[in-house]
Protein backbone atom coordinates (compact mmCIF):
# COMPACT_ATOMS: atom_id res chain seq x y z
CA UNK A 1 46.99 23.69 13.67
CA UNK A 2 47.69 24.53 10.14
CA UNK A 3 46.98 20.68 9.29
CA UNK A 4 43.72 21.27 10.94
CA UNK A 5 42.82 24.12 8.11
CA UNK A 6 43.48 21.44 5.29
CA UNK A 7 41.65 19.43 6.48
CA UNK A 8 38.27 21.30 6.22
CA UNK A 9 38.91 23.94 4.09
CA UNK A 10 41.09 22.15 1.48
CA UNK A 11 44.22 22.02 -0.04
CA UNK A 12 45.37 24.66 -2.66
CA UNK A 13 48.49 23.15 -4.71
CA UNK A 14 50.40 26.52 -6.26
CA UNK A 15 53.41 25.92 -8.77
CA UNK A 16 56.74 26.53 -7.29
CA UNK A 17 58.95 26.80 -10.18
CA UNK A 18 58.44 25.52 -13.69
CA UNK A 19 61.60 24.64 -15.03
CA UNK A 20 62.42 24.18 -19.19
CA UNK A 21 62.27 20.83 -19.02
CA UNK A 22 59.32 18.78 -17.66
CA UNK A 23 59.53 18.62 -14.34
CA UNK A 24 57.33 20.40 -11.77
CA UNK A 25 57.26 21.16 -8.48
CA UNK A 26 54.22 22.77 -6.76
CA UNK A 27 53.07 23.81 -2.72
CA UNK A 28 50.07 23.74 -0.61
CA UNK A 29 49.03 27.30 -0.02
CA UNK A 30 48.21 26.54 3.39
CA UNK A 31 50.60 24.16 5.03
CA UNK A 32 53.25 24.16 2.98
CA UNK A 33 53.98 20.65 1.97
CA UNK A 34 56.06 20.06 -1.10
CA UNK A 35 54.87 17.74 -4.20
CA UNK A 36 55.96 16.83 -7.22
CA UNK A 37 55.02 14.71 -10.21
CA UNK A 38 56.20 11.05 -10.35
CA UNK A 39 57.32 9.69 -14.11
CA UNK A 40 53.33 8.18 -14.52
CA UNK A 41 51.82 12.33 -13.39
CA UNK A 42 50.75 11.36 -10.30
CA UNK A 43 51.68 13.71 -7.33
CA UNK A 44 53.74 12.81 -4.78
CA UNK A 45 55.51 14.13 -1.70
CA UNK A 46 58.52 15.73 -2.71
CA UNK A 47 61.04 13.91 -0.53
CA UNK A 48 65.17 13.96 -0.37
CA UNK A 49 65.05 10.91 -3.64
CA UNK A 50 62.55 13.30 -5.42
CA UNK A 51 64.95 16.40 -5.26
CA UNK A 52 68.30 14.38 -5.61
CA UNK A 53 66.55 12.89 -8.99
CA UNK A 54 64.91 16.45 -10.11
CA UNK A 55 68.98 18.09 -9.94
CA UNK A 56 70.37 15.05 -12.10
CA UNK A 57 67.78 15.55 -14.74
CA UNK A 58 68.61 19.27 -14.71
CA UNK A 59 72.10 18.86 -14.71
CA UNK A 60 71.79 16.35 -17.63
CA UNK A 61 69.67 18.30 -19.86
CA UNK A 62 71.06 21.54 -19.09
CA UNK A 63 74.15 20.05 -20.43
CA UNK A 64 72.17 18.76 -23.46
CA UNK A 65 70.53 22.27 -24.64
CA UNK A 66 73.97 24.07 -24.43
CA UNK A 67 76.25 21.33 -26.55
């Protein structure tokens, strides 16, 4: 059913969590789905490769900004 509200009244994408560097990951108000932003800005589902690739580029520049 809550598919069935997306469909006619819309989706409503909400920023989860802006981190320092530039990746973002945002959520549909209504059903919940997950996206992020590919490497060209398009918005795609975030999916297990998606996350997996979000927590190396943390870990790599987080190392980056302290040394």
């Amino acid at each position: 059913m809550k598919h069935l509200g997306c469909k006619f009244i819309g989706h409503k994408l909400n920023p989860v969590s802006i981190q320092p560097i530039a990746i973002k990951e945002y959520q549909y108000s209504r059903c919940r789905q997950k996206f992020t932003e590919d490497g060209y800005g398009r918005i795609v589902k975030l999916t297990r490769f998606w996350e997996e690739n979000h927590k190396v580029f943390h870990d790599y520049f987080s190392k980056r900004m302290i040394s």
